[in-house]
N, C-alpha and C. Protein backbone atom coordinates (compact mmCIF):
# COMPACT_ATOMS: atom_id res chain seq x y z
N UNK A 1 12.47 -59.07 -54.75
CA UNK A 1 11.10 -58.89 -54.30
C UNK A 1 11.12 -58.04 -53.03
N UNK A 2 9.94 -57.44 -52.95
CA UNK A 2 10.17 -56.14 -51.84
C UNK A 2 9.52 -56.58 -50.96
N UNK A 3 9.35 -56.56 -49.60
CA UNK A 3 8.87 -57.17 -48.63
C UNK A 3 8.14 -55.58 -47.56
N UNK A 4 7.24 -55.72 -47.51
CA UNK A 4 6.21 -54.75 -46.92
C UNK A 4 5.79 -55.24 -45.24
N UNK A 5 5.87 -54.97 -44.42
CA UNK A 5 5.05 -55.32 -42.79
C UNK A 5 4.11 -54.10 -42.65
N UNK A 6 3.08 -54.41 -42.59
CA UNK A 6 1.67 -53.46 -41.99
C UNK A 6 1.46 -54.00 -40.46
N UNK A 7 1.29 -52.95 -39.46
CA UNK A 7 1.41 -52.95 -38.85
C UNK A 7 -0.14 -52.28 -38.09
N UNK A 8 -0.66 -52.88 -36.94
CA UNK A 8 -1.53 -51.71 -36.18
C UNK A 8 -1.57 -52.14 -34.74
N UNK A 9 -2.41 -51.54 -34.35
CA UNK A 9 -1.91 -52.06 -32.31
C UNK A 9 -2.15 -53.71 -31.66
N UNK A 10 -3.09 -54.35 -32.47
CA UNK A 10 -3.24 -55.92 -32.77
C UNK A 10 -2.63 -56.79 -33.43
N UNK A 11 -2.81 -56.29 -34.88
CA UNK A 11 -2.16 -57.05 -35.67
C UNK A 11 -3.29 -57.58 -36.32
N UNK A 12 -4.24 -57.57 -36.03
CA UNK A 12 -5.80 -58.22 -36.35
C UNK A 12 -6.93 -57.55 -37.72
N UNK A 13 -7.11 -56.53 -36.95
CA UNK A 13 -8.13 -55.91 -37.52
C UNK A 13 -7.63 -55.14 -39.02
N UNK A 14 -7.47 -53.75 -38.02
CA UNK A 14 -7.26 -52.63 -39.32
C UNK A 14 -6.08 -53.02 -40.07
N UNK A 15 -4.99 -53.63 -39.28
CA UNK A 15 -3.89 -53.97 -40.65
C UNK A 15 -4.42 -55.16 -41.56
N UNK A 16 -5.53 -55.74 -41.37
CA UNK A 16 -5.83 -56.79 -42.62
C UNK A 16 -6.68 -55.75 -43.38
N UNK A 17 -7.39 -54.79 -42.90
CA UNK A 17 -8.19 -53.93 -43.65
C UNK A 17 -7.40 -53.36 -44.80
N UNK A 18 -6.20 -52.90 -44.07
CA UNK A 18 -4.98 -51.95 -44.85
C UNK A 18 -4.31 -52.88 -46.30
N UNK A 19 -4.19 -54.38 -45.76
CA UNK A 19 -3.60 -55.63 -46.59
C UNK A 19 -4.58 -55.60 -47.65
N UNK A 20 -5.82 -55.84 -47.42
CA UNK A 20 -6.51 -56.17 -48.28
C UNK A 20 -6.14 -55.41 -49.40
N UNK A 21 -6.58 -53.89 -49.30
CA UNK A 21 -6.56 -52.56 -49.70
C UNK A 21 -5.08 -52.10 -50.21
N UNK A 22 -4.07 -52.67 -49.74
CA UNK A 22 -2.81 -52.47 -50.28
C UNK A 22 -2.32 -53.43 -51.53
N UNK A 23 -2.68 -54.94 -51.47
CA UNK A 23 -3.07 -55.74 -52.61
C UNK A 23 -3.44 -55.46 -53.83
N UNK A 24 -5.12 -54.96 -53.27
CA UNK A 24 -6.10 -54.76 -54.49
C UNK A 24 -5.11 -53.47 -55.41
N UNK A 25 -5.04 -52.26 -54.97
CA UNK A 25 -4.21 -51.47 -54.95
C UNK A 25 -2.83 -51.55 -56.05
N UNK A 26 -2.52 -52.45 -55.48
CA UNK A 26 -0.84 -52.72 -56.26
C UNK A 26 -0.99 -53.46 -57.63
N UNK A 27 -2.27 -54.40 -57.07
CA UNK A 27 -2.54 -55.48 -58.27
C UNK A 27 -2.83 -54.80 -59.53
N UNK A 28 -3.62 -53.74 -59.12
CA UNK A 28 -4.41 -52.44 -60.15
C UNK A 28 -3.16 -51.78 -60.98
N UNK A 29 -2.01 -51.74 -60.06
CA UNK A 29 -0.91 -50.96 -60.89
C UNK A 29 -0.12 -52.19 -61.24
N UNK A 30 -0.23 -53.15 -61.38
CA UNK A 30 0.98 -53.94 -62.28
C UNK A 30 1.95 -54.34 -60.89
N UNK A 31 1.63 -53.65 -60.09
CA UNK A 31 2.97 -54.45 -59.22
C UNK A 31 2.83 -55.10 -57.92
N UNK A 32 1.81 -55.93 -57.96
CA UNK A 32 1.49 -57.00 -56.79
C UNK A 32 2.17 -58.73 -57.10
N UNK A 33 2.85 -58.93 -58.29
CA UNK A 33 3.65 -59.88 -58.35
C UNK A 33 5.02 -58.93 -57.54
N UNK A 34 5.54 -58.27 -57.44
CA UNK A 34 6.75 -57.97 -56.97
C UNK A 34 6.73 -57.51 -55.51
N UNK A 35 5.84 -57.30 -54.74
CA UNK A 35 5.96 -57.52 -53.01
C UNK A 35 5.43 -58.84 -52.36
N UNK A 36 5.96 -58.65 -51.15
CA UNK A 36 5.56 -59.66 -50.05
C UNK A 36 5.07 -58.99 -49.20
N UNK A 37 3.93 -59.26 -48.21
CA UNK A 37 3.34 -58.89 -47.51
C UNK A 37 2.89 -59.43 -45.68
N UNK A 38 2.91 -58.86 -44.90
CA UNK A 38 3.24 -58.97 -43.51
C UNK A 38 2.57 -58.62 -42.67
N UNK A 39 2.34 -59.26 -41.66
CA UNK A 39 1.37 -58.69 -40.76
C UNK A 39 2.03 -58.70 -39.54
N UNK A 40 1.52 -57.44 -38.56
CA UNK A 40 1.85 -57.84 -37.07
C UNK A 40 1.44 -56.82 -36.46
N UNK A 41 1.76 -56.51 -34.66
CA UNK A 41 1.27 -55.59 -34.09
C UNK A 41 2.69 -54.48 -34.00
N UNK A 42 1.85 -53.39 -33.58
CA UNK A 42 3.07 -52.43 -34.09
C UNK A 42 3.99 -52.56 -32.60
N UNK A 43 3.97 -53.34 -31.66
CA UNK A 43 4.87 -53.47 -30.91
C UNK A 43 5.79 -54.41 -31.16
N UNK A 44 5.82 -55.02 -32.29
CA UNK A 44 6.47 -55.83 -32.62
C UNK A 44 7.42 -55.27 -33.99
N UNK A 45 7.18 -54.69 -34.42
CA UNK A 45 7.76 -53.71 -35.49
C UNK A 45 9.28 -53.96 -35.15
N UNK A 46 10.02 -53.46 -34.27
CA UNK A 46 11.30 -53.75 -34.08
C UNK A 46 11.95 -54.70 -34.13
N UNK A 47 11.23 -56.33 -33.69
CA UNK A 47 12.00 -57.25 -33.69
C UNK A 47 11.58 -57.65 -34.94
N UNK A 48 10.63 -56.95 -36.32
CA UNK A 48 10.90 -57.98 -36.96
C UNK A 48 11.13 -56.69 -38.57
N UNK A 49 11.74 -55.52 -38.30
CA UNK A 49 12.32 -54.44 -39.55
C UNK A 49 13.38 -54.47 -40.30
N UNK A 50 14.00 -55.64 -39.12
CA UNK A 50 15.50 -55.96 -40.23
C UNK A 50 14.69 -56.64 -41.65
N UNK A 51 14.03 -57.57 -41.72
CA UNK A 51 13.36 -58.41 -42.44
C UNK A 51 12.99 -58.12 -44.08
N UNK A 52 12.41 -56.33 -43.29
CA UNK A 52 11.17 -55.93 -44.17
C UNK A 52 11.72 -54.64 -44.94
N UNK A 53 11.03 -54.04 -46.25
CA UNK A 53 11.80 -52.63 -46.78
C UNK A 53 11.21 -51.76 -46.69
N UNK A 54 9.67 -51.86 -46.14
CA UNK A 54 8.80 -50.54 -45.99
C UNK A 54 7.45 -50.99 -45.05
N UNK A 55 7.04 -50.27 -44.04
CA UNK A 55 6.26 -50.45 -42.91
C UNK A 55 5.34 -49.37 -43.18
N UNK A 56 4.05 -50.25 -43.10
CA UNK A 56 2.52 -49.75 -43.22
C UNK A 56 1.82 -49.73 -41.85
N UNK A 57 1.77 -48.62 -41.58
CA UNK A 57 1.09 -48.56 -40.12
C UNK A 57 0.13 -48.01 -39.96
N UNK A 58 -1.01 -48.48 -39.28
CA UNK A 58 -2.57 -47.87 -39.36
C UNK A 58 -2.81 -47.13 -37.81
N UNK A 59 -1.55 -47.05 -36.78
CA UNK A 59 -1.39 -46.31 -35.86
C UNK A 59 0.07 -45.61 -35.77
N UNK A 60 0.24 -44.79 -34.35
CA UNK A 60 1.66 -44.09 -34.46
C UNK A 60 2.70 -45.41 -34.13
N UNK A 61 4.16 -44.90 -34.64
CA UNK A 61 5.31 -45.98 -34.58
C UNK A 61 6.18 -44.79 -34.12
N UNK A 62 6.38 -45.41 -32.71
CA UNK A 62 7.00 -45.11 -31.75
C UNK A 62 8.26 -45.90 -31.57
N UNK A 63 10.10 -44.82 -31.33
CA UNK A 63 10.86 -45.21 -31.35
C UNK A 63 11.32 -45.14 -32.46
N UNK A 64 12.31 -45.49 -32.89
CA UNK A 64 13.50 -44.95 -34.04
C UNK A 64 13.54 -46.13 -34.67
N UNK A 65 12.60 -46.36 -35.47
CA UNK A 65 12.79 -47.32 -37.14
C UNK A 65 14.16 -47.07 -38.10
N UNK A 66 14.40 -48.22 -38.35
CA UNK A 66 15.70 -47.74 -39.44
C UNK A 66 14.86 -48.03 -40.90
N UNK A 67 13.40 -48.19 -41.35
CA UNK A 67 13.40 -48.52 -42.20
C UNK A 67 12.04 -47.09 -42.49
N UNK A 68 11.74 -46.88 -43.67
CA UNK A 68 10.66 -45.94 -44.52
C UNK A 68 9.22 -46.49 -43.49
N UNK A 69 8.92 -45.43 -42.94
CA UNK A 69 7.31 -45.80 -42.22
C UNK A 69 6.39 -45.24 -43.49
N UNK A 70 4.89 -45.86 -43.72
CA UNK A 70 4.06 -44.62 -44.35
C UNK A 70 2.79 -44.75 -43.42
N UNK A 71 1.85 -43.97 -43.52
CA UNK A 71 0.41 -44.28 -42.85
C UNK A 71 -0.02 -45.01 -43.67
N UNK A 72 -0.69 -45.65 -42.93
CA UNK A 72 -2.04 -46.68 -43.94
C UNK A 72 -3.14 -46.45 -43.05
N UNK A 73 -3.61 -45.08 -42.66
CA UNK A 73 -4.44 -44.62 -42.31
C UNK A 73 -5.70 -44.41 -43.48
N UNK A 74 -4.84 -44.15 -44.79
CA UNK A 74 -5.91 -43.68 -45.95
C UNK A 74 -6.70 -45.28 -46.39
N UNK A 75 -6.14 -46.24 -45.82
CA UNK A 75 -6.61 -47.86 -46.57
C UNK A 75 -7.65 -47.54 -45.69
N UNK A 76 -7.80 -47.52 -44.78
CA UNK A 76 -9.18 -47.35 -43.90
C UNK A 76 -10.29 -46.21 -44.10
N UNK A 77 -9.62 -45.44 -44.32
CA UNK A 77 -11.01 -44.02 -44.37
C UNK A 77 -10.98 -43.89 -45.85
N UNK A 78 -10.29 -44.29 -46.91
CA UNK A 78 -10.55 -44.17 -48.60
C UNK A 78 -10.08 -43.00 -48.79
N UNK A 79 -9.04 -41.88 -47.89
CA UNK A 79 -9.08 -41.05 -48.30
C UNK A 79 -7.47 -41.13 -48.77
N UNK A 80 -7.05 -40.45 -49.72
CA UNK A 80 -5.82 -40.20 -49.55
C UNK A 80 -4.81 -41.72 -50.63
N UNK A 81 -5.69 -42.44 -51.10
CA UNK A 81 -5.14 -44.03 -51.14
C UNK A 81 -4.13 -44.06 -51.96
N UNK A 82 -4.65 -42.97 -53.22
CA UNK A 82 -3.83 -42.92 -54.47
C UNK A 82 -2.48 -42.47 -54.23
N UNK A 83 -2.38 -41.06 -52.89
CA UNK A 83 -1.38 -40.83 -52.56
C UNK A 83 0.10 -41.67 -52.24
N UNK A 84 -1.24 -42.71 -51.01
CA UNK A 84 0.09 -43.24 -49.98
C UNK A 84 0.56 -44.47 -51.45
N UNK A 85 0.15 -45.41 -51.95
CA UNK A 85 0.45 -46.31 -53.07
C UNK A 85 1.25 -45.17 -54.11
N UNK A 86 1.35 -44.18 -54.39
CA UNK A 86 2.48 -43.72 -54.53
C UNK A 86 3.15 -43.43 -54.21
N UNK A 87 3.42 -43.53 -53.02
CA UNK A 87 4.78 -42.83 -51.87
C UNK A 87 5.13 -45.03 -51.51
N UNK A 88 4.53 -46.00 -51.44
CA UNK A 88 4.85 -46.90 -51.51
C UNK A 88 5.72 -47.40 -52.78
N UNK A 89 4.96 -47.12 -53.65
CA UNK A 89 5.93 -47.55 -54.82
C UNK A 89 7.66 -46.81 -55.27
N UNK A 90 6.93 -45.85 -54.67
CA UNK A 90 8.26 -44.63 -54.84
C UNK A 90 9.25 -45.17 -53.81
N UNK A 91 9.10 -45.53 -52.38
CA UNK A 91 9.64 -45.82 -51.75
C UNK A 91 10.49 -47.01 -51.83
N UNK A 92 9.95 -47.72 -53.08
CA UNK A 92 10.00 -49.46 -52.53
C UNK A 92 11.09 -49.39 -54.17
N UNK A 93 11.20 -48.54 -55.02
CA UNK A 93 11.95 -48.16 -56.20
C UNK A 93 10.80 -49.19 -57.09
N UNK A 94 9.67 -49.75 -56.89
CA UNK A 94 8.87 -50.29 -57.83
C UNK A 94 8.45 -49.98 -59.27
């Protein structure tokens, strides 16, 4: 199972916006039984990437990640959605 952390400068708001939207999303393609899903603020990103296999961030990620970042800028503005959920799945070998 693939384990996902979304990330934004709270942890509150726009990354539950992004969750929601990354869910609905996956569920639509057949593959929301096969991730786990995560929340936190993106200053926290480091202490918790060992964990996770791909990081959704709805702001910039600053500092040297060892793991696949994508924007989840498009879960918020609708633009772009089809894209990034394919660069997720692609990423995640789903």
């Amino acid at each position: 199972m693939a384990k996902i952390l979304v990330a934004c400068g709270t942890g509150i708001c726009t990354s539950t916006m992004a969750v929601d939207r990354l869910k609905k999303e996956l569920n639509a393609r057949g593959k929301g039984n096969n991730i786990t899903i995560v929340q936190c603020k993106v200053a926290e990103i480091p202490s918790k990437v060992n964990d996770v296999d791909l990081i959704v961030c709805t702001t910039q990620v600053s500092g040297n990640i060892s793991k696949p970042v994508v924007s989840g800028l498009p879960f918020l503005t609708g633009v772009g959605v089809d894209k990034v959920i394919d660069e997720v799945i692609e990423k995640l070998g789903l």
